[in-house]
N, C-alpha and C. Protein backbone atom coordinates (compact mmCIF):
# COMPACT_ATOMS: atom_id res chain seq x y z
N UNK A 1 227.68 168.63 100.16
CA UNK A 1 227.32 169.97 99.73
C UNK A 1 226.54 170.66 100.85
N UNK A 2 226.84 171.71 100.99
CA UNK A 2 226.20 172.67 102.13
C UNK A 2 225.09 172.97 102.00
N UNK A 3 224.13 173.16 102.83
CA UNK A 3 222.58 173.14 102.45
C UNK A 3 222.74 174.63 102.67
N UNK A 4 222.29 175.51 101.83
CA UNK A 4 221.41 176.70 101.52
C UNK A 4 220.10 177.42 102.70
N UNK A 5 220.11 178.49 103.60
CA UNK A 5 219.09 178.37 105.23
C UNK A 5 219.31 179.42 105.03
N UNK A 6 217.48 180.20 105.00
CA UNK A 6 217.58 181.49 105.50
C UNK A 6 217.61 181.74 106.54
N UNK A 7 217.82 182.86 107.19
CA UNK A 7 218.17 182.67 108.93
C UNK A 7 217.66 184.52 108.78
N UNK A 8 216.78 184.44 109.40
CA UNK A 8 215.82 185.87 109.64
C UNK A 8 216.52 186.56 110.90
N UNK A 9 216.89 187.58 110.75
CA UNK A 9 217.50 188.34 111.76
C UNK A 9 217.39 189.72 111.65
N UNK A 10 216.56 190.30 112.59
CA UNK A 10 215.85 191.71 112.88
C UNK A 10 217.14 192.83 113.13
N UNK A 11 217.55 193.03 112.37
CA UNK A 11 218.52 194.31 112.39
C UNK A 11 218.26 195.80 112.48
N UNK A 12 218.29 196.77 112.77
CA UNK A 12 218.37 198.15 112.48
C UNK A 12 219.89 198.65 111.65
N UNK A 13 219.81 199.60 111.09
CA UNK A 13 221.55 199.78 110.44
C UNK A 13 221.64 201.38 110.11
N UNK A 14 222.63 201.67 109.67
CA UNK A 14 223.08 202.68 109.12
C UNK A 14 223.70 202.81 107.96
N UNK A 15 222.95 203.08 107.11
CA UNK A 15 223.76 202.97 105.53
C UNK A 15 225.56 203.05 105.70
N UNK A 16 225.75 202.45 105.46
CA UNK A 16 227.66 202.73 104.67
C UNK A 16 227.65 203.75 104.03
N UNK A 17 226.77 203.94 102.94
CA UNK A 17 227.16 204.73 102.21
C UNK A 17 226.78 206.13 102.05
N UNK A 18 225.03 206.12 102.73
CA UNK A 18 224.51 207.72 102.54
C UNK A 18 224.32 207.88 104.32
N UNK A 19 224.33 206.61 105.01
CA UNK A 19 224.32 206.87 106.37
C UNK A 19 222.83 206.78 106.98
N UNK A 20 221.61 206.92 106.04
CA UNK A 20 220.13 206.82 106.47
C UNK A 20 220.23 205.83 107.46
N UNK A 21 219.55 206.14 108.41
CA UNK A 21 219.13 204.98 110.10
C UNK A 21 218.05 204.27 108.79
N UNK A 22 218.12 202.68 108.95
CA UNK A 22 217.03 201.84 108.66
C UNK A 22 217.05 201.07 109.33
N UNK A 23 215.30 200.67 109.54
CA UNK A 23 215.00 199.81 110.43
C UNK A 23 214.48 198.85 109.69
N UNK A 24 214.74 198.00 110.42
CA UNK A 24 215.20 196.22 109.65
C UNK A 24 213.78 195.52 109.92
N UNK A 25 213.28 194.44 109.22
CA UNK A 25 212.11 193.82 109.72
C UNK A 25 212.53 192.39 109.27
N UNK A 26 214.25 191.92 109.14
CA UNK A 26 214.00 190.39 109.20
C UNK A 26 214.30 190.03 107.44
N UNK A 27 213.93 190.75 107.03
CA UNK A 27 213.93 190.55 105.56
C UNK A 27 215.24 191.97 104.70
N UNK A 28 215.29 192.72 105.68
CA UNK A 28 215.73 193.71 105.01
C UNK A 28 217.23 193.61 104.70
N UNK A 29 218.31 194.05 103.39
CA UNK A 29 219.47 193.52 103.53
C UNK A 29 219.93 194.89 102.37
N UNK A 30 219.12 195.80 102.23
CA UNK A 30 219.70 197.18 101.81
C UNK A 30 219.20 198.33 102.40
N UNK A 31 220.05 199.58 102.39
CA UNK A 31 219.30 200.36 102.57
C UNK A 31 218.33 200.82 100.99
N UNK A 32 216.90 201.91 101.80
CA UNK A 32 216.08 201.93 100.96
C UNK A 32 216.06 203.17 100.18
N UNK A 33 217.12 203.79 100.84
CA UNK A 33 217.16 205.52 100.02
C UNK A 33 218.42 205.46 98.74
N UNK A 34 219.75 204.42 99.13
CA UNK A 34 220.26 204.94 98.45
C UNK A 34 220.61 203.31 97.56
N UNK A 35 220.19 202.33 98.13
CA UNK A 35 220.03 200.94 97.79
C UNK A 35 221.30 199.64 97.77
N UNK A 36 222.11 200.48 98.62
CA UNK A 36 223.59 199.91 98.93
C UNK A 36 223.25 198.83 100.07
N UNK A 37 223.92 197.85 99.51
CA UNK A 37 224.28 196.49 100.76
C UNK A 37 225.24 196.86 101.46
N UNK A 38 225.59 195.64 102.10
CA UNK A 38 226.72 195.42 102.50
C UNK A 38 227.32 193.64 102.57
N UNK A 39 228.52 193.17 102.42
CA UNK A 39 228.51 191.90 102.19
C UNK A 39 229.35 191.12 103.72
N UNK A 40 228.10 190.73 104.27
CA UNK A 40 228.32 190.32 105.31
C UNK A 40 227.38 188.94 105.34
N UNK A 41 226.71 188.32 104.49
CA UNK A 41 226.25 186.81 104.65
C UNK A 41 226.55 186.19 103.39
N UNK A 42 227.04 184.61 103.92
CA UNK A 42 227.24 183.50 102.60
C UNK A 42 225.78 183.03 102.17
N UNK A 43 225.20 183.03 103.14
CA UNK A 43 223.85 182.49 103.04
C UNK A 43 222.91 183.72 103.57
N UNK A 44 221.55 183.92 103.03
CA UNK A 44 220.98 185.15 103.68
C UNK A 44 220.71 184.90 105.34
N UNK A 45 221.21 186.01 106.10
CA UNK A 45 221.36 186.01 107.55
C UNK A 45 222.04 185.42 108.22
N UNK A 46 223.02 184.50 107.70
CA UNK A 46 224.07 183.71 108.45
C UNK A 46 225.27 184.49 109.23
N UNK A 47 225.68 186.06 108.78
CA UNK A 47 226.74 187.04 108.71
C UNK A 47 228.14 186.34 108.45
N UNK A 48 228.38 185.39 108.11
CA UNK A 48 229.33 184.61 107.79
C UNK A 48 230.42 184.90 106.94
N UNK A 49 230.17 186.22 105.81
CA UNK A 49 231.21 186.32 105.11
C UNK A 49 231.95 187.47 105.79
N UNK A 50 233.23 186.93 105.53
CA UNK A 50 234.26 187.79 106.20
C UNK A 50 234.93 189.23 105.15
N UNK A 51 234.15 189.51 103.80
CA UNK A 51 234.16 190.55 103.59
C UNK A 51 233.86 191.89 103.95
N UNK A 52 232.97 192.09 104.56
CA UNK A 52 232.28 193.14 105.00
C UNK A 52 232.18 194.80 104.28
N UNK A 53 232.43 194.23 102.75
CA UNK A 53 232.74 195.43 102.25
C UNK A 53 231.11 196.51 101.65
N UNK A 54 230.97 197.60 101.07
CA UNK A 54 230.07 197.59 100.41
C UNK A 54 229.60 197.08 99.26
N UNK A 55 228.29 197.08 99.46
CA UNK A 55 227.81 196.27 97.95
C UNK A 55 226.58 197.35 97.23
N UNK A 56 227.45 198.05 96.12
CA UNK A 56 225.96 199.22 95.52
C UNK A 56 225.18 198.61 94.93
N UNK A 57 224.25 199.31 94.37
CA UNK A 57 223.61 198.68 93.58
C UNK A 57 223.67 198.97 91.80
N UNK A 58 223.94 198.18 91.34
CA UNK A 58 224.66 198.34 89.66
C UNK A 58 223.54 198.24 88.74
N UNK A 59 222.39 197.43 89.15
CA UNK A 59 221.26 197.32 87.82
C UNK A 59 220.05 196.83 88.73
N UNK A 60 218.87 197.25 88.09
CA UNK A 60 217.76 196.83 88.45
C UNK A 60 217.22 196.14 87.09
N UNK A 61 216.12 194.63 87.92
CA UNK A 61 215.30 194.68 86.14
C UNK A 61 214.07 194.07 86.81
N UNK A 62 213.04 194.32 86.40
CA UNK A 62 211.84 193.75 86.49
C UNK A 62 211.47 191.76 86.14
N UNK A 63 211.19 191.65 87.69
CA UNK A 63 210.94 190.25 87.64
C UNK A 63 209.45 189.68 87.44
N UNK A 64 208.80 189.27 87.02
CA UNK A 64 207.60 188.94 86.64
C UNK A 64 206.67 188.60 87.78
N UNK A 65 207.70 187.56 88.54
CA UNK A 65 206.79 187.25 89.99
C UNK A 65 207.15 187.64 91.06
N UNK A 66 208.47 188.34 90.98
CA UNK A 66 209.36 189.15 92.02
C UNK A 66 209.49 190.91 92.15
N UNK A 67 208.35 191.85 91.09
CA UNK A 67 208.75 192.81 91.23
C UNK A 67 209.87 193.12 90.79
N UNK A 68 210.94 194.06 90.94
CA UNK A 68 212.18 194.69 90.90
C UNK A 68 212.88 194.05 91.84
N UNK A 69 213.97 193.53 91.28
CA UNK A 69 215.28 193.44 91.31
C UNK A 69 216.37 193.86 91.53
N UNK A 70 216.58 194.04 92.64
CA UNK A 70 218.00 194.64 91.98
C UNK A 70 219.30 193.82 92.54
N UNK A 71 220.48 193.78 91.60
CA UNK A 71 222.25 192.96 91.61
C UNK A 71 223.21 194.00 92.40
N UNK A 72 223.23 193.68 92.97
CA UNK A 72 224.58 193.88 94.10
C UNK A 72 225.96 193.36 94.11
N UNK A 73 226.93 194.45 93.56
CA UNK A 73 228.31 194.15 93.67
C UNK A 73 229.06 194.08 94.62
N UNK A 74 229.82 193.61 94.97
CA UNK A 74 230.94 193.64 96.81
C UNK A 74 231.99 194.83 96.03
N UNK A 75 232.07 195.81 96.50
CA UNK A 75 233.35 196.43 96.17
C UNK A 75 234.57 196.31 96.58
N UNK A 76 234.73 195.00 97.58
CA UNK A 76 235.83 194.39 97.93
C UNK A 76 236.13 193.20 97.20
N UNK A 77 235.51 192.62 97.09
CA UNK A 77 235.66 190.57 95.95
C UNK A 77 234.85 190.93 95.40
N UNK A 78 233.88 191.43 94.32
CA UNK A 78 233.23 191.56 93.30
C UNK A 78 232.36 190.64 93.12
N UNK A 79 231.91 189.96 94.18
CA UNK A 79 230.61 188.98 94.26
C UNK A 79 229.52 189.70 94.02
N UNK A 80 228.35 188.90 93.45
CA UNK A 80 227.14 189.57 92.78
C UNK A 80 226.11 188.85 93.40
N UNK A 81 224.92 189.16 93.82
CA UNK A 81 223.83 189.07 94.55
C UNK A 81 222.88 189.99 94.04
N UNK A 82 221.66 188.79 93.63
CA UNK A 82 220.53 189.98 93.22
C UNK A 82 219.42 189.55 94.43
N UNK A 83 219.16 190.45 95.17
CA UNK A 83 217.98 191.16 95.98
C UNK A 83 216.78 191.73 95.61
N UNK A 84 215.52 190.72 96.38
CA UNK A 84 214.23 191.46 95.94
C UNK A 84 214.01 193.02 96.58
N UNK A 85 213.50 193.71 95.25
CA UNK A 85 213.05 195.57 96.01
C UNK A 85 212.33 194.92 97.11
N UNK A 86 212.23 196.35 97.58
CA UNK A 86 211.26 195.98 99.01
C UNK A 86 210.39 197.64 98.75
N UNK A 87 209.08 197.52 98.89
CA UNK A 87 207.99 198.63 98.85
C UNK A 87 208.53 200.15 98.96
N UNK A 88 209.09 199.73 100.42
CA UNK A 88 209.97 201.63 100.61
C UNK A 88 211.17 201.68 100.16
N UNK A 89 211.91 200.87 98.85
CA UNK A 89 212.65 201.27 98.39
C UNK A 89 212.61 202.58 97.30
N UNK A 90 213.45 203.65 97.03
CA UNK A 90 213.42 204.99 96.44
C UNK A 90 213.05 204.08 95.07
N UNK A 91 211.91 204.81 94.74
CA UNK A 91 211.78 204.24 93.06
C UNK A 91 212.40 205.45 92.15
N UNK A 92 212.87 206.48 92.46
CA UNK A 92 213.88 207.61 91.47
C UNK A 92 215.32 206.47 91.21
N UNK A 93 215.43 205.78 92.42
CA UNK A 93 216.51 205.26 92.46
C UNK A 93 216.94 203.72 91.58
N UNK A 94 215.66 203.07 91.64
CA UNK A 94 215.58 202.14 91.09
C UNK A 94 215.11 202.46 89.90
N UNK A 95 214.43 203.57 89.21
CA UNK A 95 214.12 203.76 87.88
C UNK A 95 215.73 204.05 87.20
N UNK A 96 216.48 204.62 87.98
CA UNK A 96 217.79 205.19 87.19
C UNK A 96 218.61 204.02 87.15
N UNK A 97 218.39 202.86 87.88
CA UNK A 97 219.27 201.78 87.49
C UNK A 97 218.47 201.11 86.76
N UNK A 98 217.16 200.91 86.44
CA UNK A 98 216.42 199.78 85.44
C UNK A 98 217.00 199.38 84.22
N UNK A 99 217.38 198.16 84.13
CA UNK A 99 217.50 197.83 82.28
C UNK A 99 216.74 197.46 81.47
């Protein structure tokens, strides 16, 4: 069985989807305005998956020791990934997905 490795990698990006420049600190794996991924790791930071499609964001929910949440769909293979918020994520944005 494959062992599970985060692999920290300092990116800058450009949303897919609204296009916002974000700057990456290692941890970052959405943008923060409009909260869209993208599906490009099997493991976090590996870039290994050969989808590369977008991944929006479909629901947020409040985690007890994690803050907000939010699940990420691939709009290419329909893989699901839930991602911790991160501080400068839009909270208009994450209130309108909360369940």
């Amino acid at each position: 069985m494959e062992e599970k490795r985060f692999r920290r990698v300092i990116e800058n990006f450009f949303c897919v989807h609204c296009r916002e420049e974000v700057r990456g600190d290692g941890y970052t794996n959405h943008c923060p305005a409009c909260l869209t991924s993208l599906h490009v790791d099997i493991n976090p930071g590996d870039r290994a998956a050969e989808c590369d499609w977008p991944m929006p964001a479909v629901q947020v929910r409040r985690d007890g020791k994690r803050g907000f949440v939010i699940l990420h769909r691939c709009d290419g293979c329909g893989h699901e990934k839930w991602n911790r918020a991160a501080e400068q994520d839009d909270r208009a944005e994450l209130s309108r997905l909360l369940i």
